[in-house]
N, C-alpha and C. Protein backbone atom coordinates (compact mmCIF):
# COMPACT_ATOMS: atom_id res chain seq x y z
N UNK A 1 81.92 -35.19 71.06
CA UNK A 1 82.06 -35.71 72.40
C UNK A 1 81.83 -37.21 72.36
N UNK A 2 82.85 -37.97 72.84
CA UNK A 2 82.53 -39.28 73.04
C UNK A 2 81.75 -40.22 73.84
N UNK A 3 81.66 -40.71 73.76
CA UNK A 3 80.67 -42.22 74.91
C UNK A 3 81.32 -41.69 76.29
N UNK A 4 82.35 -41.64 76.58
CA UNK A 4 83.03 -41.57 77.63
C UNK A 4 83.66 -40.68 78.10
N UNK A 5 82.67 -38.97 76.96
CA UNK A 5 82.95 -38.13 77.64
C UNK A 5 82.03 -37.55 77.81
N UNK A 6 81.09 -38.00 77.96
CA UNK A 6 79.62 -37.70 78.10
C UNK A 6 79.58 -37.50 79.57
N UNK A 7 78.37 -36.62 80.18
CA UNK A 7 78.43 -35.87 81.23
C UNK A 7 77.69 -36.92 82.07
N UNK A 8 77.89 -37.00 83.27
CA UNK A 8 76.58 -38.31 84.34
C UNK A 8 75.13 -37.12 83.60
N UNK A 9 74.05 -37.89 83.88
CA UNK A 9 73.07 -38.12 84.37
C UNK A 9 72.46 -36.35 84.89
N UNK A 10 72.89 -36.21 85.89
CA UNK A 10 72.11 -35.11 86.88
C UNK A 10 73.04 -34.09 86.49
N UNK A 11 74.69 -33.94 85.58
CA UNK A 11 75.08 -33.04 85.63
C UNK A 11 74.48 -31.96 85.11
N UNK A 12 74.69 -30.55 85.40
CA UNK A 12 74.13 -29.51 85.07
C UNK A 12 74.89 -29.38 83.68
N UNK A 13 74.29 -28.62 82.42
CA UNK A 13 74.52 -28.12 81.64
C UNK A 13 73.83 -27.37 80.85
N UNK A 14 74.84 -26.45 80.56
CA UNK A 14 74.35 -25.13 79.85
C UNK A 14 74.25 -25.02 78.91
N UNK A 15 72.63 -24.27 78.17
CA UNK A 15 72.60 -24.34 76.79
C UNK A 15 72.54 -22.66 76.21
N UNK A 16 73.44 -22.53 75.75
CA UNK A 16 73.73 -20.89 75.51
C UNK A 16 73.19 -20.32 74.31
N UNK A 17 72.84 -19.45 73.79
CA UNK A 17 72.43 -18.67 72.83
C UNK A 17 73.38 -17.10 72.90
N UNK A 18 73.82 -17.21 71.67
CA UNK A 18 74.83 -15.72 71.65
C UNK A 18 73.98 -14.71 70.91
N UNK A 19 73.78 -13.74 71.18
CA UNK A 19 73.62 -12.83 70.00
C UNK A 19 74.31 -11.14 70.07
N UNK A 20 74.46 -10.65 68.92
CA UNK A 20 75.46 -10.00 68.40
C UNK A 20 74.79 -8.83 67.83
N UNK A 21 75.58 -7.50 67.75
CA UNK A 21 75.07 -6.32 67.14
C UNK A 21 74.51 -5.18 67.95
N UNK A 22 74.06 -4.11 67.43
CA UNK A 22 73.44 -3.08 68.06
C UNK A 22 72.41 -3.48 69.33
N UNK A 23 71.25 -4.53 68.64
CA UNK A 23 70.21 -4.93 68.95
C UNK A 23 70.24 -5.96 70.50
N UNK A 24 71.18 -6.21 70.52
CA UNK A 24 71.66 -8.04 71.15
C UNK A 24 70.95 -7.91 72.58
N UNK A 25 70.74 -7.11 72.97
CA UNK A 25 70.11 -6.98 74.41
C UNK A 25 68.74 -7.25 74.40
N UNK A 26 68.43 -6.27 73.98
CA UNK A 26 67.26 -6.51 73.29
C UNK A 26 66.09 -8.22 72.77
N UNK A 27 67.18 -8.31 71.71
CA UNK A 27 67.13 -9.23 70.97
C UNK A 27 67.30 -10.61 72.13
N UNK A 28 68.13 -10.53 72.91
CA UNK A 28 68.24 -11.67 74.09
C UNK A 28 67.59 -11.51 75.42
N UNK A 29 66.90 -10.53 75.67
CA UNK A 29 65.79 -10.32 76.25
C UNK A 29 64.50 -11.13 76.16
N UNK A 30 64.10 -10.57 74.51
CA UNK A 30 62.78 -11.42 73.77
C UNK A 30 63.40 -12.64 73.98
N UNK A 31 64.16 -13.29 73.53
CA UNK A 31 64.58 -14.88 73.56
C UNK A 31 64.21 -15.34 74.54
N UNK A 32 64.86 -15.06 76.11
CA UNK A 32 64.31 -15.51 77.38
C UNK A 32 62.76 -15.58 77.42
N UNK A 33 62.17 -14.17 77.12
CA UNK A 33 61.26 -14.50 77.80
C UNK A 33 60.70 -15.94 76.84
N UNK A 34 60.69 -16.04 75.81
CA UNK A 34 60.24 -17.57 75.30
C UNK A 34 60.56 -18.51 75.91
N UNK A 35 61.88 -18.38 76.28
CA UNK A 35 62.54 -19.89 77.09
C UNK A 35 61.98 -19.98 78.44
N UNK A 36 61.57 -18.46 79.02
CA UNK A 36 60.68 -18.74 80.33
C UNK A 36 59.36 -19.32 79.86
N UNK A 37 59.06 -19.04 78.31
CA UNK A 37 57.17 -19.65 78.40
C UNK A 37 57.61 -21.00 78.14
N UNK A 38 58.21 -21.53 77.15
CA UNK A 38 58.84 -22.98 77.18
C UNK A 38 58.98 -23.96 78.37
N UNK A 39 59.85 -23.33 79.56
CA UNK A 39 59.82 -23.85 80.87
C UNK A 39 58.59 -24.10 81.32
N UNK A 40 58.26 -22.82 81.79
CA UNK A 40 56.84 -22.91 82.32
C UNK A 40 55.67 -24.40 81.72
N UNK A 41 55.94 -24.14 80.09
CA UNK A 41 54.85 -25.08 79.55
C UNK A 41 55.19 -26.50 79.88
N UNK A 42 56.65 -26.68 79.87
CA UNK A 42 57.69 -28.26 79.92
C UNK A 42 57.21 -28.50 81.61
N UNK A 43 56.66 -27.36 82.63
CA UNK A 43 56.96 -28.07 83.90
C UNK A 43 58.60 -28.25 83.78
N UNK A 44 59.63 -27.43 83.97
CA UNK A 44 60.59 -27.48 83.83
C UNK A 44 60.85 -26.58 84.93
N UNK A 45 62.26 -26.94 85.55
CA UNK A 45 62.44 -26.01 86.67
C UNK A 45 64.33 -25.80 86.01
N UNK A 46 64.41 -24.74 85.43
CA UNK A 46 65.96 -24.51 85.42
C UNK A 46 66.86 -24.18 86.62
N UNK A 47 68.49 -24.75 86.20
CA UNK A 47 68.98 -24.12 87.48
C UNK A 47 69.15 -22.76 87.79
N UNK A 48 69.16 -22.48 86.12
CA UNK A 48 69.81 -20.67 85.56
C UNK A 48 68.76 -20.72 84.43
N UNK A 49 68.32 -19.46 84.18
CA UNK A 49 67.73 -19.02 82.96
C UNK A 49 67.61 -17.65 83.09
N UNK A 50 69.00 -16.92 82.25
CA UNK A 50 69.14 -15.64 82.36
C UNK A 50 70.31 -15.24 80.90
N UNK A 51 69.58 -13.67 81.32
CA UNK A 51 70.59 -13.47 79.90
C UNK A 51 72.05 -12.29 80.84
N UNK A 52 73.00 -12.59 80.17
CA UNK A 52 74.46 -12.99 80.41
C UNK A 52 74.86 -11.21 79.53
N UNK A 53 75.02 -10.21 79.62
CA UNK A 53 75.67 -8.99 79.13
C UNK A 53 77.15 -8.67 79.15
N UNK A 54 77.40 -9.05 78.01
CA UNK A 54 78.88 -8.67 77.72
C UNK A 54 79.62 -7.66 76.43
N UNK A 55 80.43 -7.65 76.81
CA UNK A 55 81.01 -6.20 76.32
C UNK A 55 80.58 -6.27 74.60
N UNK A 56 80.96 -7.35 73.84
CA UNK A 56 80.30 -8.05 72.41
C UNK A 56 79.04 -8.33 71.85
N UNK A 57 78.74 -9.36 73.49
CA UNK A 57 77.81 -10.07 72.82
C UNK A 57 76.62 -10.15 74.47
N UNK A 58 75.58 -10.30 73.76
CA UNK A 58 74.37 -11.15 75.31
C UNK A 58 74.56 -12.99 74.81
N UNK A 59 74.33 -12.89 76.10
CA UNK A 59 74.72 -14.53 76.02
C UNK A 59 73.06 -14.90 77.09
N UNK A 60 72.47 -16.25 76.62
CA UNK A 60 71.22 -16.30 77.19
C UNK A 60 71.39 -17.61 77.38
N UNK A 61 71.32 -18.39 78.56
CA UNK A 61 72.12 -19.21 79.48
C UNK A 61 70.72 -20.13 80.27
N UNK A 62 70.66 -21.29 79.71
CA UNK A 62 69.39 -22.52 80.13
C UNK A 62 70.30 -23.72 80.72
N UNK A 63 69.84 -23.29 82.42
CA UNK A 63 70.83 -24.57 82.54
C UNK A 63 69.51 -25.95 83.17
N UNK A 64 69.97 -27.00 82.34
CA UNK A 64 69.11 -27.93 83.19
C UNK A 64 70.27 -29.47 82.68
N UNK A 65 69.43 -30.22 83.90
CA UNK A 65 70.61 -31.63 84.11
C UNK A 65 70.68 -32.04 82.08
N UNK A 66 71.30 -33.08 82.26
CA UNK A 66 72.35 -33.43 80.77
C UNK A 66 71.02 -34.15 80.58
N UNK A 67 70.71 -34.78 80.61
CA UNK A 67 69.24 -36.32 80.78
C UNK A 67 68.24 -34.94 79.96
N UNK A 68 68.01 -34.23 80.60
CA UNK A 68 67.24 -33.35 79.94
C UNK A 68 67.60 -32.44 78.66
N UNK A 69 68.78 -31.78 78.80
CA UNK A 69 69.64 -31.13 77.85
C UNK A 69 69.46 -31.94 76.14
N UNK A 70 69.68 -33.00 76.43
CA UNK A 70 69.95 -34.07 75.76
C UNK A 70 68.69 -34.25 74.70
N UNK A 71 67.23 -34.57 75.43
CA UNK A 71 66.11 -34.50 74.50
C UNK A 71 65.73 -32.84 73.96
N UNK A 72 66.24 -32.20 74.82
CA UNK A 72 65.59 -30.65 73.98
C UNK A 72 66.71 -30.31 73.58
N UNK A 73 68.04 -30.24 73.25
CA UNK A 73 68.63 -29.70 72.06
C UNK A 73 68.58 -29.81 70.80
N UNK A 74 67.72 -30.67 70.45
CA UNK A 74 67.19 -30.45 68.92
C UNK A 74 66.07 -29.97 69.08
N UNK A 75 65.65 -29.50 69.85
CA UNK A 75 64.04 -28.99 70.11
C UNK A 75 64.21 -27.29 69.92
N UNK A 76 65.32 -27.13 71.07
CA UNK A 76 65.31 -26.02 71.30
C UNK A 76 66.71 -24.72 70.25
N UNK A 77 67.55 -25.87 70.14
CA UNK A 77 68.60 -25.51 68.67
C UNK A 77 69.52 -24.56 69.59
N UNK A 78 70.63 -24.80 70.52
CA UNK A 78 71.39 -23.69 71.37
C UNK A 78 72.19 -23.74 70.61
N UNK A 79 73.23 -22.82 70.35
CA UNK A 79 74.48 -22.51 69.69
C UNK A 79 75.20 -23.03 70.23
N UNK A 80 75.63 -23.35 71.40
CA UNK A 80 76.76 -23.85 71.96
C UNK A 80 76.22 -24.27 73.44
N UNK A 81 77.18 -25.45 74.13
CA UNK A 81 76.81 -25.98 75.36
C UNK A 81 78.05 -25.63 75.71
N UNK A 82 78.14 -26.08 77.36
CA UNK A 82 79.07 -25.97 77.90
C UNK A 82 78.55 -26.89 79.77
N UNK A 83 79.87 -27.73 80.21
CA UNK A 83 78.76 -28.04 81.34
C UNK A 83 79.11 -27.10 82.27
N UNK A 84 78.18 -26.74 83.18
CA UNK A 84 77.74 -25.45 83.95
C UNK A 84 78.31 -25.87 85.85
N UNK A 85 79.03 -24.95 86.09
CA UNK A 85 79.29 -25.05 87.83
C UNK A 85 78.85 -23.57 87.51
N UNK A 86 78.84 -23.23 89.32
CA UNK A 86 78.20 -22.05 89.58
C UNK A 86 79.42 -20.84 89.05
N UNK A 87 80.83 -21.94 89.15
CA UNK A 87 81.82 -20.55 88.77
C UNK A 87 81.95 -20.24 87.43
N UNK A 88 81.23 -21.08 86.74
CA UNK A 88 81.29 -20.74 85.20
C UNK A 88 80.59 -19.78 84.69
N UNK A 89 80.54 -18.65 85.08
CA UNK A 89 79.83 -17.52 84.91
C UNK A 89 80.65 -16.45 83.62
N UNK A 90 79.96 -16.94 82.88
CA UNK A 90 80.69 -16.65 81.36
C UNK A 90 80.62 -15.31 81.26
């Protein structure tokens, strides 16, 4: 992503976690609840923090503004971003 395709400031964006297999519900269940103790500890207020059930895969979905996104994605290591409106309901 370039200089100038970088998101403003306050935009929302989503930091996703996929996981895969028998287990994945499960398995993206436990995940949240960490990302809820994480929040909690950061004083962090997400817009979304939920896990996402699909036919493949659970998808576990942290949305907070880009300004923020920005210092905890190497913190927090998401598989993939995406920026987040309410209709983007993956």
């Amino acid at each position: 992503m370039s200089a100038s395709e970088q998101p403003q400031e306050n935009t929302p964006v989503a930091m996703l976690w996929d996981f895969f297999g028998p287990n994945r519900a499960q398995t993206a269940e436990h995940h949240l609840i960490h990302l809820n103790e994480f929040a909690t500890l950061k004083q962090l207020t997400p817009l979304a923090l939920e896990v996402l059930q699909q036919q493949e895969r659970s998808v576990v979905r942290f949305v907070l503004p880009w300004s923020l996104v920005q210092k905890l994605r190497p913190i927090l290591k998401p598989h993939r971003g995406q920026i987040w409106t309410k209709s983007s309901q993956e």
